[in-house]
PDB file of N, CA and C in Angstrom:
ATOM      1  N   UNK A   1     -80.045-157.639-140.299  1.00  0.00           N
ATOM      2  CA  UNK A   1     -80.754-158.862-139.988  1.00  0.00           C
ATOM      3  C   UNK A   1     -82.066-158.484-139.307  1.00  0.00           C
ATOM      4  N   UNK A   2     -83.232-158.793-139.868  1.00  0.00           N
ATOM      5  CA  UNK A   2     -84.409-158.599-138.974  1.00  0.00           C
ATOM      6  C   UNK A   2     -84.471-159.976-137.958  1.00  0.00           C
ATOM      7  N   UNK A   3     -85.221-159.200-137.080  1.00  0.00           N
ATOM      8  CA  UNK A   3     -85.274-159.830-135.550  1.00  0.00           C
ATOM      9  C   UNK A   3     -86.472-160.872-135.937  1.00  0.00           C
ATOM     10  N   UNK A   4     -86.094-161.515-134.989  1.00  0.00           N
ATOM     11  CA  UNK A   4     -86.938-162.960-134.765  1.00  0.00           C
ATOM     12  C   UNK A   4     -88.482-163.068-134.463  1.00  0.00           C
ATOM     13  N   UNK A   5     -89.201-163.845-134.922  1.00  0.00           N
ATOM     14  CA  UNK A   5     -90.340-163.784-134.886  1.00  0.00           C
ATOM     15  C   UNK A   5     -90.769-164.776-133.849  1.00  0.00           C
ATOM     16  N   UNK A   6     -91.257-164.610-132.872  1.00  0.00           N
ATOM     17  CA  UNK A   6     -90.774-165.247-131.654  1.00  0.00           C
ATOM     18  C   UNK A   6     -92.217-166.895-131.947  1.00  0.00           C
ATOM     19  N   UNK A   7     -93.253-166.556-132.217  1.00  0.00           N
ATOM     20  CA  UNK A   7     -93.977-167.767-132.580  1.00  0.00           C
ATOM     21  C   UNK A   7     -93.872-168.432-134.077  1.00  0.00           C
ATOM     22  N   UNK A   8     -92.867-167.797-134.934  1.00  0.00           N
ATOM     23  CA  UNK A   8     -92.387-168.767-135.998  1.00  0.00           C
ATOM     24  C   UNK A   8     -90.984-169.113-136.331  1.00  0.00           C
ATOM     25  N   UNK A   9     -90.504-168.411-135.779  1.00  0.00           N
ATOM     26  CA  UNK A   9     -88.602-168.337-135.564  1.00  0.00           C
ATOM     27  C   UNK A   9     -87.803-169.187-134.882  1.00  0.00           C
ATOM     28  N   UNK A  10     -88.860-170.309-134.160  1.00  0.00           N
ATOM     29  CA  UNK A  10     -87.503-170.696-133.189  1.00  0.00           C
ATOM     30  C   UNK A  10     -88.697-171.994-133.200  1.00  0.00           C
ATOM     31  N   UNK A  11     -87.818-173.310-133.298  1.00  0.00           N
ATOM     32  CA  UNK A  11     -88.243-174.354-133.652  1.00  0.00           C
ATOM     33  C   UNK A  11     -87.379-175.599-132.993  1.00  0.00           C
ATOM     34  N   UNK A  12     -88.224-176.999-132.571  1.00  0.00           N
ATOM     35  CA  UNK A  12     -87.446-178.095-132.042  1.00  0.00           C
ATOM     36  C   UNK A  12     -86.401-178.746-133.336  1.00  0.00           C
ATOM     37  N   UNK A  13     -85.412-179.058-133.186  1.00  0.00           N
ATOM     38  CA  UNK A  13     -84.977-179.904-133.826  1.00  0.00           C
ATOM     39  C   UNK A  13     -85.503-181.115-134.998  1.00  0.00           C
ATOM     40  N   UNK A  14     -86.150-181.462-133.735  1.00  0.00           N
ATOM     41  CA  UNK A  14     -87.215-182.774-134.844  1.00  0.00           C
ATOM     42  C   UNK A  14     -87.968-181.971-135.386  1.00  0.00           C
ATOM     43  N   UNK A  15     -88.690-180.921-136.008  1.00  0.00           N
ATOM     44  CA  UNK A  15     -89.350-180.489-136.521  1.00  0.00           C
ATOM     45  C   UNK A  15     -88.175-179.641-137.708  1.00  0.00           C
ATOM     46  N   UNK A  16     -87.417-179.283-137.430  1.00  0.00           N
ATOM     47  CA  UNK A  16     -86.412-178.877-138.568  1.00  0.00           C
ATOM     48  C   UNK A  16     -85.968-180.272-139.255  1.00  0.00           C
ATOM     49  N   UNK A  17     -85.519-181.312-138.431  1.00  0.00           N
ATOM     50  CA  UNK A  17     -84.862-182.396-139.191  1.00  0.00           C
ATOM     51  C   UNK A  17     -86.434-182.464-140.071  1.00  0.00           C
ATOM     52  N   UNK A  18     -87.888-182.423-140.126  1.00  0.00           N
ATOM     53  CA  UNK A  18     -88.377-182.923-140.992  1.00  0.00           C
ATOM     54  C   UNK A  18     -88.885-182.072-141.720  1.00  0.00           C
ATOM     55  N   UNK A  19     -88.893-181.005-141.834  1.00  0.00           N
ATOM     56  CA  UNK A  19     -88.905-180.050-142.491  1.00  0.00           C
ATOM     57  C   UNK A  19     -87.804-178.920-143.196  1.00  0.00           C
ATOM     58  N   UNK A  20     -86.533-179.359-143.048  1.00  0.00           N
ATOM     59  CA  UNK A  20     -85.400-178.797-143.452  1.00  0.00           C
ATOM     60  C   UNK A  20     -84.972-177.751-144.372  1.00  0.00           C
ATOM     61  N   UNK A  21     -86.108-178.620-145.719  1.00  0.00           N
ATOM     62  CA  UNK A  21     -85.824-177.772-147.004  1.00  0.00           C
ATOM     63  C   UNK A  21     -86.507-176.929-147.030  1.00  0.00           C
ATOM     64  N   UNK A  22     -87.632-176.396-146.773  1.00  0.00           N
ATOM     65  CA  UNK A  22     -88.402-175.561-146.118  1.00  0.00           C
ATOM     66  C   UNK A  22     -88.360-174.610-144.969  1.00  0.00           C
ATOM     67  N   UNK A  23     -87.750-174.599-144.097  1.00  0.00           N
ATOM     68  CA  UNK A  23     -86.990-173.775-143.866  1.00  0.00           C
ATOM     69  C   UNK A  23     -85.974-173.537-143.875  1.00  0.00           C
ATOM     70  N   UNK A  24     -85.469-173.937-144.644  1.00  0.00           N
ATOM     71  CA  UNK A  24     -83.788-173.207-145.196  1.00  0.00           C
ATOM     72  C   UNK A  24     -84.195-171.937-146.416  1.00  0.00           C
ATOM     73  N   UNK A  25     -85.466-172.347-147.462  1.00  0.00           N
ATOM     74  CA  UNK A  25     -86.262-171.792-147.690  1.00  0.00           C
ATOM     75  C   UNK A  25     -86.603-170.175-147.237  1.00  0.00           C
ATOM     76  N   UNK A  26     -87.202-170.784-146.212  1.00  0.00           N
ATOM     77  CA  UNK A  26     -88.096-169.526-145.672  1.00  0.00           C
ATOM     78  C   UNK A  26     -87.394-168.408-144.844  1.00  0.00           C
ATOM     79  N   UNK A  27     -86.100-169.280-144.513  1.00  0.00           N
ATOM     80  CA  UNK A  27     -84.991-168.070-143.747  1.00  0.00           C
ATOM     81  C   UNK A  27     -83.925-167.318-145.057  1.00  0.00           C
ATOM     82  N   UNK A  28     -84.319-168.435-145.893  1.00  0.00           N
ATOM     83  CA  UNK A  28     -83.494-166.661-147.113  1.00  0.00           C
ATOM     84  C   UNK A  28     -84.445-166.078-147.504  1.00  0.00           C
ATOM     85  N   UNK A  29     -85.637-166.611-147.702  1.00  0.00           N
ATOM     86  CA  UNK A  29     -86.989-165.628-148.359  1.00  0.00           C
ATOM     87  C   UNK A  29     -86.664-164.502-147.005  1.00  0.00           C
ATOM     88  N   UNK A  30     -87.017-164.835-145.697  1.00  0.00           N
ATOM     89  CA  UNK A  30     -87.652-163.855-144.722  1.00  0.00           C
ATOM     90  C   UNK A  30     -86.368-162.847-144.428  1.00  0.00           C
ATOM     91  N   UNK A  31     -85.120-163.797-144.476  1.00  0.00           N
ATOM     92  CA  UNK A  31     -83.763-162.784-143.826  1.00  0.00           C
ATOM     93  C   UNK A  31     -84.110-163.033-142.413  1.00  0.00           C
ATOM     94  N   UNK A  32     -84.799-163.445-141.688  1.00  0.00           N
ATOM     95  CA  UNK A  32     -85.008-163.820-140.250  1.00  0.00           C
ATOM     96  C   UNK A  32     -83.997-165.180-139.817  1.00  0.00           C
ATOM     97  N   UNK A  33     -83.090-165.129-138.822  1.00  0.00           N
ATOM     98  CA  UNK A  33     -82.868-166.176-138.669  1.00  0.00           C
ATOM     99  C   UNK A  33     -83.458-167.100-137.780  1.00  0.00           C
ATOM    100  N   UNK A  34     -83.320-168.370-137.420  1.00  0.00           N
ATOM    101  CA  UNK A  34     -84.042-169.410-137.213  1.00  0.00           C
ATOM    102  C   UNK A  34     -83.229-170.275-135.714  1.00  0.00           C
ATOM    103  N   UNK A  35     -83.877-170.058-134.558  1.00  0.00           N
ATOM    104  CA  UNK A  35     -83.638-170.566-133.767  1.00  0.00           C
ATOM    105  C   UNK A  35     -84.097-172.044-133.371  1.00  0.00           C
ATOM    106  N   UNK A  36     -82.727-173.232-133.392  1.00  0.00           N
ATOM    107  CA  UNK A  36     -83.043-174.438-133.100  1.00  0.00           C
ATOM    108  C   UNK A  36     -82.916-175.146-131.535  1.00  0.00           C
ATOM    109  N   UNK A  37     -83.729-175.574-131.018  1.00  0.00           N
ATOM    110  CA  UNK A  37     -84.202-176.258-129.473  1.00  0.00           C
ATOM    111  C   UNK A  37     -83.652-177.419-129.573  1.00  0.00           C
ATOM    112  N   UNK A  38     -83.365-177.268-128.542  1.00  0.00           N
ATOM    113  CA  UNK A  38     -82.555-179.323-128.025  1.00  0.00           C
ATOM    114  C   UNK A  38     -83.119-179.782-126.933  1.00  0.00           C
ATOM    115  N   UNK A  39     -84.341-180.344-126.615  1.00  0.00           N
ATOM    116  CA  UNK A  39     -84.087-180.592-125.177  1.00  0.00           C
ATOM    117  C   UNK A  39     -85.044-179.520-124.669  1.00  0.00           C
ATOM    118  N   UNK A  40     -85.648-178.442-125.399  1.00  0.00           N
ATOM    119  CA  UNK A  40     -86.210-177.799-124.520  1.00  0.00           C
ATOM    120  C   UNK A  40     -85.596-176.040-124.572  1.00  0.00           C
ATOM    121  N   UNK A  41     -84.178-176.433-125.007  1.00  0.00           N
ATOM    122  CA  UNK A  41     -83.243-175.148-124.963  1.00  0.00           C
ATOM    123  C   UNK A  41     -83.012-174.919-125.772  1.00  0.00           C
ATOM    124  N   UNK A  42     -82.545-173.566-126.476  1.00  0.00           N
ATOM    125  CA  UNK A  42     -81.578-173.385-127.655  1.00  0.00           C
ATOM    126  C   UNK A  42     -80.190-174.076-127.837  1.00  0.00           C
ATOM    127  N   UNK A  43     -80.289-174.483-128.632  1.00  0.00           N
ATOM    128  CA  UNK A  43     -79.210-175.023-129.133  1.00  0.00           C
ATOM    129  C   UNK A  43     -78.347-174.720-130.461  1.00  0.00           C
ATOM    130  N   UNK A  44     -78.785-173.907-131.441  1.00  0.00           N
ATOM    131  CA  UNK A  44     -78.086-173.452-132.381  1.00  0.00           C
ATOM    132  C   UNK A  44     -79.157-172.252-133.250  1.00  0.00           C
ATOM    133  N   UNK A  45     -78.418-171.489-133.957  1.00  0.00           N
ATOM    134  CA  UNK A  45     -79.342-170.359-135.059  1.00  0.00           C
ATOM    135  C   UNK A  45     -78.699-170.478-136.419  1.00  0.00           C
ATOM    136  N   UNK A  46     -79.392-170.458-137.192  1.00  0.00           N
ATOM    137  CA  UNK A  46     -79.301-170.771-138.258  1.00  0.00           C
ATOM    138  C   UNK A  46     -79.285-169.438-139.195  1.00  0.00           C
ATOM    139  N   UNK A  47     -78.170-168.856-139.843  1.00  0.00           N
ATOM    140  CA  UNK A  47     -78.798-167.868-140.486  1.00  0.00           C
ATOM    141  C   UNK A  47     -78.414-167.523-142.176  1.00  0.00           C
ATOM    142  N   UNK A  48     -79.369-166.869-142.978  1.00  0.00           N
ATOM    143  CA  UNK A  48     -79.014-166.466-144.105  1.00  0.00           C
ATOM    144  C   UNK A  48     -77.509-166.294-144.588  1.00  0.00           C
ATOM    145  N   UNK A  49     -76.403-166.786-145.537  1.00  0.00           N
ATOM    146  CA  UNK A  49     -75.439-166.675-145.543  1.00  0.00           C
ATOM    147  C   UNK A  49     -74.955-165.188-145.861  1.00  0.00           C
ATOM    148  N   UNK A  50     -75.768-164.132-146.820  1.00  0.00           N
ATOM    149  CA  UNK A  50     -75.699-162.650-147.099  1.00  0.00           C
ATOM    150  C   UNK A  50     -75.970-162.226-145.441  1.00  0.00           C
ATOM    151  N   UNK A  51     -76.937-162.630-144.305  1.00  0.00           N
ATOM    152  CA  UNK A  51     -77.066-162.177-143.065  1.00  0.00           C
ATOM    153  C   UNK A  51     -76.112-162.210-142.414  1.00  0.00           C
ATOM    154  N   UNK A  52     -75.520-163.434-142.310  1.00  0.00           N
ATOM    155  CA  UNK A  52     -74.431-164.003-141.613  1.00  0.00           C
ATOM    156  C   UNK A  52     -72.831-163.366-141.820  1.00  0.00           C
ATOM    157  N   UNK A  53     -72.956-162.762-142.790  1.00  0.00           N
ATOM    158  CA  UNK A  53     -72.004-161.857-143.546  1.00  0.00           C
ATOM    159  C   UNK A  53     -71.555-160.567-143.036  1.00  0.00           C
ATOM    160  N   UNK A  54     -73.234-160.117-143.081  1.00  0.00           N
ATOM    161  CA  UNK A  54     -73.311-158.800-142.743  1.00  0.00           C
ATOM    162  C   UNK A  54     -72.913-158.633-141.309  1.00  0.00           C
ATOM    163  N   UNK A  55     -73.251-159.582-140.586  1.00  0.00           N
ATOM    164  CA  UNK A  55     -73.252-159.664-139.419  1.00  0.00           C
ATOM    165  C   UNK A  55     -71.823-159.713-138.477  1.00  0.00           C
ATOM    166  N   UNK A  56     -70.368-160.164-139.674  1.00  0.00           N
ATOM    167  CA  UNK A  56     -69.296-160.310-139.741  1.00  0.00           C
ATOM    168  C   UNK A  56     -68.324-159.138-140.116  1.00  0.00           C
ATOM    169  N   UNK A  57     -69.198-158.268-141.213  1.00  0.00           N
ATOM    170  CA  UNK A  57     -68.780-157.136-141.454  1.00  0.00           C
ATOM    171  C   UNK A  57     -68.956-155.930-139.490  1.00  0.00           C
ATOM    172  N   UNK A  58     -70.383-156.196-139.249  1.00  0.00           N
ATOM    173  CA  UNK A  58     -70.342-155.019-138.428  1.00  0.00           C
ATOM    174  C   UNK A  58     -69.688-155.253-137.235  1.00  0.00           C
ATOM    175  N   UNK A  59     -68.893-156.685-136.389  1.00  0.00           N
ATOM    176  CA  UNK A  59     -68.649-157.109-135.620  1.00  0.00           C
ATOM    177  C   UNK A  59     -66.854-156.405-136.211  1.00  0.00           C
ATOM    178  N   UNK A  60     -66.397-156.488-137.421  1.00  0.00           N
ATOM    179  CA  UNK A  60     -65.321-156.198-137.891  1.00  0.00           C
ATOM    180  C   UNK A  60     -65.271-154.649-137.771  1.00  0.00           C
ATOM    181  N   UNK A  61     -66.520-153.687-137.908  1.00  0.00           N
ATOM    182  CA  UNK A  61     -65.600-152.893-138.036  1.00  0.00           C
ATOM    183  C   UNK A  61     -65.812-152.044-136.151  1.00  0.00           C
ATOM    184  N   UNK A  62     -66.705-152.573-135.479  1.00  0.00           N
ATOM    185  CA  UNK A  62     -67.321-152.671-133.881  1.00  0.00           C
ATOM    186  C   UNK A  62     -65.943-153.178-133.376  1.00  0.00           C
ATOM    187  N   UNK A  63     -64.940-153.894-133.544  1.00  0.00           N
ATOM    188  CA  UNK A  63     -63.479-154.116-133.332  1.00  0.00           C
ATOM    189  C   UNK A  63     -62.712-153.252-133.857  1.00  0.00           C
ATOM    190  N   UNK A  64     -63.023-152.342-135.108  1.00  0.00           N
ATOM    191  CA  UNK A  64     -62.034-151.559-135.130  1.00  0.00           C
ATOM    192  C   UNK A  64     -62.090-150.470-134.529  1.00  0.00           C
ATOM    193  N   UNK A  65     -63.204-149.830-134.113  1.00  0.00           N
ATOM    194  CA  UNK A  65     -63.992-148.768-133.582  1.00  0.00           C
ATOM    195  C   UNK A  65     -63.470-148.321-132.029  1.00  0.00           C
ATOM    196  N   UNK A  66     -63.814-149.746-131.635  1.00  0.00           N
ATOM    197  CA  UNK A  66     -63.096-150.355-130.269  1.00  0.00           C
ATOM    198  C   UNK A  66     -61.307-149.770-130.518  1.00  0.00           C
ATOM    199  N   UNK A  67     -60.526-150.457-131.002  1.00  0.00           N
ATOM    200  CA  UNK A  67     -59.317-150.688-131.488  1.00  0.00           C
ATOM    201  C   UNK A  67     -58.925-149.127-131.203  1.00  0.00           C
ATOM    202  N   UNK A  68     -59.739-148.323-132.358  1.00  0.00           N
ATOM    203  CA  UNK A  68     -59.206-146.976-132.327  1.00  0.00           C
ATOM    204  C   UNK A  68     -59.554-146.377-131.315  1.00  0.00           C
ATOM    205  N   UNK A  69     -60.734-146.413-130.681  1.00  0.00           N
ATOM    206  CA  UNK A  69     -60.969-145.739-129.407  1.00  0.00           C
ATOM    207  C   UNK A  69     -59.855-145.467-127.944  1.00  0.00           C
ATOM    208  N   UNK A  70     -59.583-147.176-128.265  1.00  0.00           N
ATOM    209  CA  UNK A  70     -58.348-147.546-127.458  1.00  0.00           C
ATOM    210  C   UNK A  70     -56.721-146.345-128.010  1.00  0.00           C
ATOM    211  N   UNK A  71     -56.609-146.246-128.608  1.00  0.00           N
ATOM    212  CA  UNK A  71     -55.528-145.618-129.105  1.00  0.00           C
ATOM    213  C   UNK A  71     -55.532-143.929-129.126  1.00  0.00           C
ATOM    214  N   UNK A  72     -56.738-144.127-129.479  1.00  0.00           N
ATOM    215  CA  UNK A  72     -57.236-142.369-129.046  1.00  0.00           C
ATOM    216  C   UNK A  72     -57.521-141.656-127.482  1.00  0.00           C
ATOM    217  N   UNK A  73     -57.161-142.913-126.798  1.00  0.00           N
ATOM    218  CA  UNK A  73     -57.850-142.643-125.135  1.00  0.00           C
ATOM    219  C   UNK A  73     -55.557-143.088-124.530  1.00  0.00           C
ATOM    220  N   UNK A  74     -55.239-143.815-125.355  1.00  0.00           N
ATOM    221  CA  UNK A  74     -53.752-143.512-125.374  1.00  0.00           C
ATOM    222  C   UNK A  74     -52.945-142.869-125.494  1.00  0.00           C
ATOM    223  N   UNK A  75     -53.336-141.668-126.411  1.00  0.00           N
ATOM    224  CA  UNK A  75     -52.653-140.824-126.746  1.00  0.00           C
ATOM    225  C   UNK A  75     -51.824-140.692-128.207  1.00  0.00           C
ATOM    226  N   UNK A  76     -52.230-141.752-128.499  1.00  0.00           N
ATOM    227  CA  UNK A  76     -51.748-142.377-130.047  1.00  0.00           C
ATOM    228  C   UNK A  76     -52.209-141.991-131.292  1.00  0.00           C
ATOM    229  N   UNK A  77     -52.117-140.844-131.458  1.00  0.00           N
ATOM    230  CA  UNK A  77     -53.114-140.047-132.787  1.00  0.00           C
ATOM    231  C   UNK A  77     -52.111-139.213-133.338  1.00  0.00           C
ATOM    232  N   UNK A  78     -52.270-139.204-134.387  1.00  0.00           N
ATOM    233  CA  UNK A  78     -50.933-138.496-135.179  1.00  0.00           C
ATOM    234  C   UNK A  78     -52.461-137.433-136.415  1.00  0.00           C
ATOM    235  N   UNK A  79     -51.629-136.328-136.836  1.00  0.00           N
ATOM    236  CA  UNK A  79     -52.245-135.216-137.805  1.00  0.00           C
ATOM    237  C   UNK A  79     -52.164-135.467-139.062  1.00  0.00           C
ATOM    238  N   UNK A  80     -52.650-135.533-140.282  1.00  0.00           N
ATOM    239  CA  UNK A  80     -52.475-136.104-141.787  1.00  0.00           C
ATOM    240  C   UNK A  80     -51.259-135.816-141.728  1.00  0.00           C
ATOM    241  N   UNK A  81     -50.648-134.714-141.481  1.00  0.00           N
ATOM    242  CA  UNK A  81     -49.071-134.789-142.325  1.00  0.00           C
ATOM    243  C   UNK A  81     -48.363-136.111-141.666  1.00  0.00           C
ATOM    244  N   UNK A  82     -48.207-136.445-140.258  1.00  0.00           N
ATOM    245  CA  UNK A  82     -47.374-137.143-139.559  1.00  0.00           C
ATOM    246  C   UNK A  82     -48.174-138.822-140.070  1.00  0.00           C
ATOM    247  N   UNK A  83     -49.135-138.479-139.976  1.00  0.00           N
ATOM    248  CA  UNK A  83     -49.672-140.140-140.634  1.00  0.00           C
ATOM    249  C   UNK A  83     -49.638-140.662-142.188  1.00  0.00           C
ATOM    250  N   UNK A  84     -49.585-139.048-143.232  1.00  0.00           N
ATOM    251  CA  UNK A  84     -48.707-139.853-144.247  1.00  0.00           C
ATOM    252  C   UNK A  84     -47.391-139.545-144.324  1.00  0.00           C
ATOM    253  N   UNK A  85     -46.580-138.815-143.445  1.00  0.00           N
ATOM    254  CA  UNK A  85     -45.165-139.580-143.336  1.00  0.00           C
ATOM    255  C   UNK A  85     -45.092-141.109-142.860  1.00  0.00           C
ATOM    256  N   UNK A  86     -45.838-141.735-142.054  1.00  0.00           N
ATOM    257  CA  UNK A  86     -45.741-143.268-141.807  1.00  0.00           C
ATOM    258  C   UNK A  86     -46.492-143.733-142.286  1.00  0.00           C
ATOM    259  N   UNK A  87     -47.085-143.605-143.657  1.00  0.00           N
ATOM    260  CA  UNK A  87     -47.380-144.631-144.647  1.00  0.00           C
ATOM    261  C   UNK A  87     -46.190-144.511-145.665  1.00  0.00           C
ATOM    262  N   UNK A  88     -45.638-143.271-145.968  1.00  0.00           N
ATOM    263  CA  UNK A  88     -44.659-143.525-146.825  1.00  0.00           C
ATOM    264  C   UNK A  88     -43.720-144.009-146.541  1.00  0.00           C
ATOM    265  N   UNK A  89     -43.213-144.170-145.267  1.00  0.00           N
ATOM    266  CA  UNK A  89     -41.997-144.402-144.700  1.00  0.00           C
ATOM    267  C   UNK A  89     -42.367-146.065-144.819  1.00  0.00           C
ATOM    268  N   UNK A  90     -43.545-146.783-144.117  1.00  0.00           N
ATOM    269  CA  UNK A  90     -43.680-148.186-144.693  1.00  0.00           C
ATOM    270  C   UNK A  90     -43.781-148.537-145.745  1.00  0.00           C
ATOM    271  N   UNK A  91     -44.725-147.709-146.797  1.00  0.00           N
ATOM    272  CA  UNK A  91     -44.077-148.273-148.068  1.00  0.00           C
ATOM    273  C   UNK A  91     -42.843-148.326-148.759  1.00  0.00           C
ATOM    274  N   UNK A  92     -41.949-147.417-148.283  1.00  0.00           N
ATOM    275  CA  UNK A  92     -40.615-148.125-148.721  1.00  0.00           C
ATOM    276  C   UNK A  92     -39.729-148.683-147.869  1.00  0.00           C
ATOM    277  N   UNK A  93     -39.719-149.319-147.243  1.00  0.00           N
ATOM    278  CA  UNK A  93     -39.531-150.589-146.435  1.00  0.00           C
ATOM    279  C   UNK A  93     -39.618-151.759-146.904  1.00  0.00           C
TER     280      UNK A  93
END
């Protein structure tokens, strides 16, 4: 995901409600996503659905990374032979 363009990226509400199709537009052309104001504040981001994706993938595997780290700082690590004895042993189960 490229980063935000701080004087075209981030926009009031009423100016998205009237311009909508146009930037829905311009945030899949750019891949930038699009920060919406309420009030003064952020209130929501809007992003490319291929961005938004990607963005799901690296959070997925940043949890598994995590996950294993945790298990490796446990003591929980097994050597190829012992880890495909417990895949075979679950697959026939």
């Amino acid at each position: 995901m490229r980063r935000i363009q701080i004087d075209e990226d981030i926009k009031p509400l009423s100016e998205f409600r009237a311009n909508a199709t146009a930037l829905i537009r311009r945030i899949s052309q750019t891949k930038r996503p699009l920060i919406i104001t309420q009030k003064g504040k952020s209130a929501a981001v809007i992003l490319d659905v291929a961005q938004y994706e990607a963005l799901l993938d690296k959070l997925e595997l940043l949890q598994d990374l995590a996950a294993a780290e945790k298990q490796i700082s446990e003591g929980r690590i097994y050597d190829h032979e012992e880890a495909k004895k417990k895949v075979i042993e679950s697959v026939k189960q």
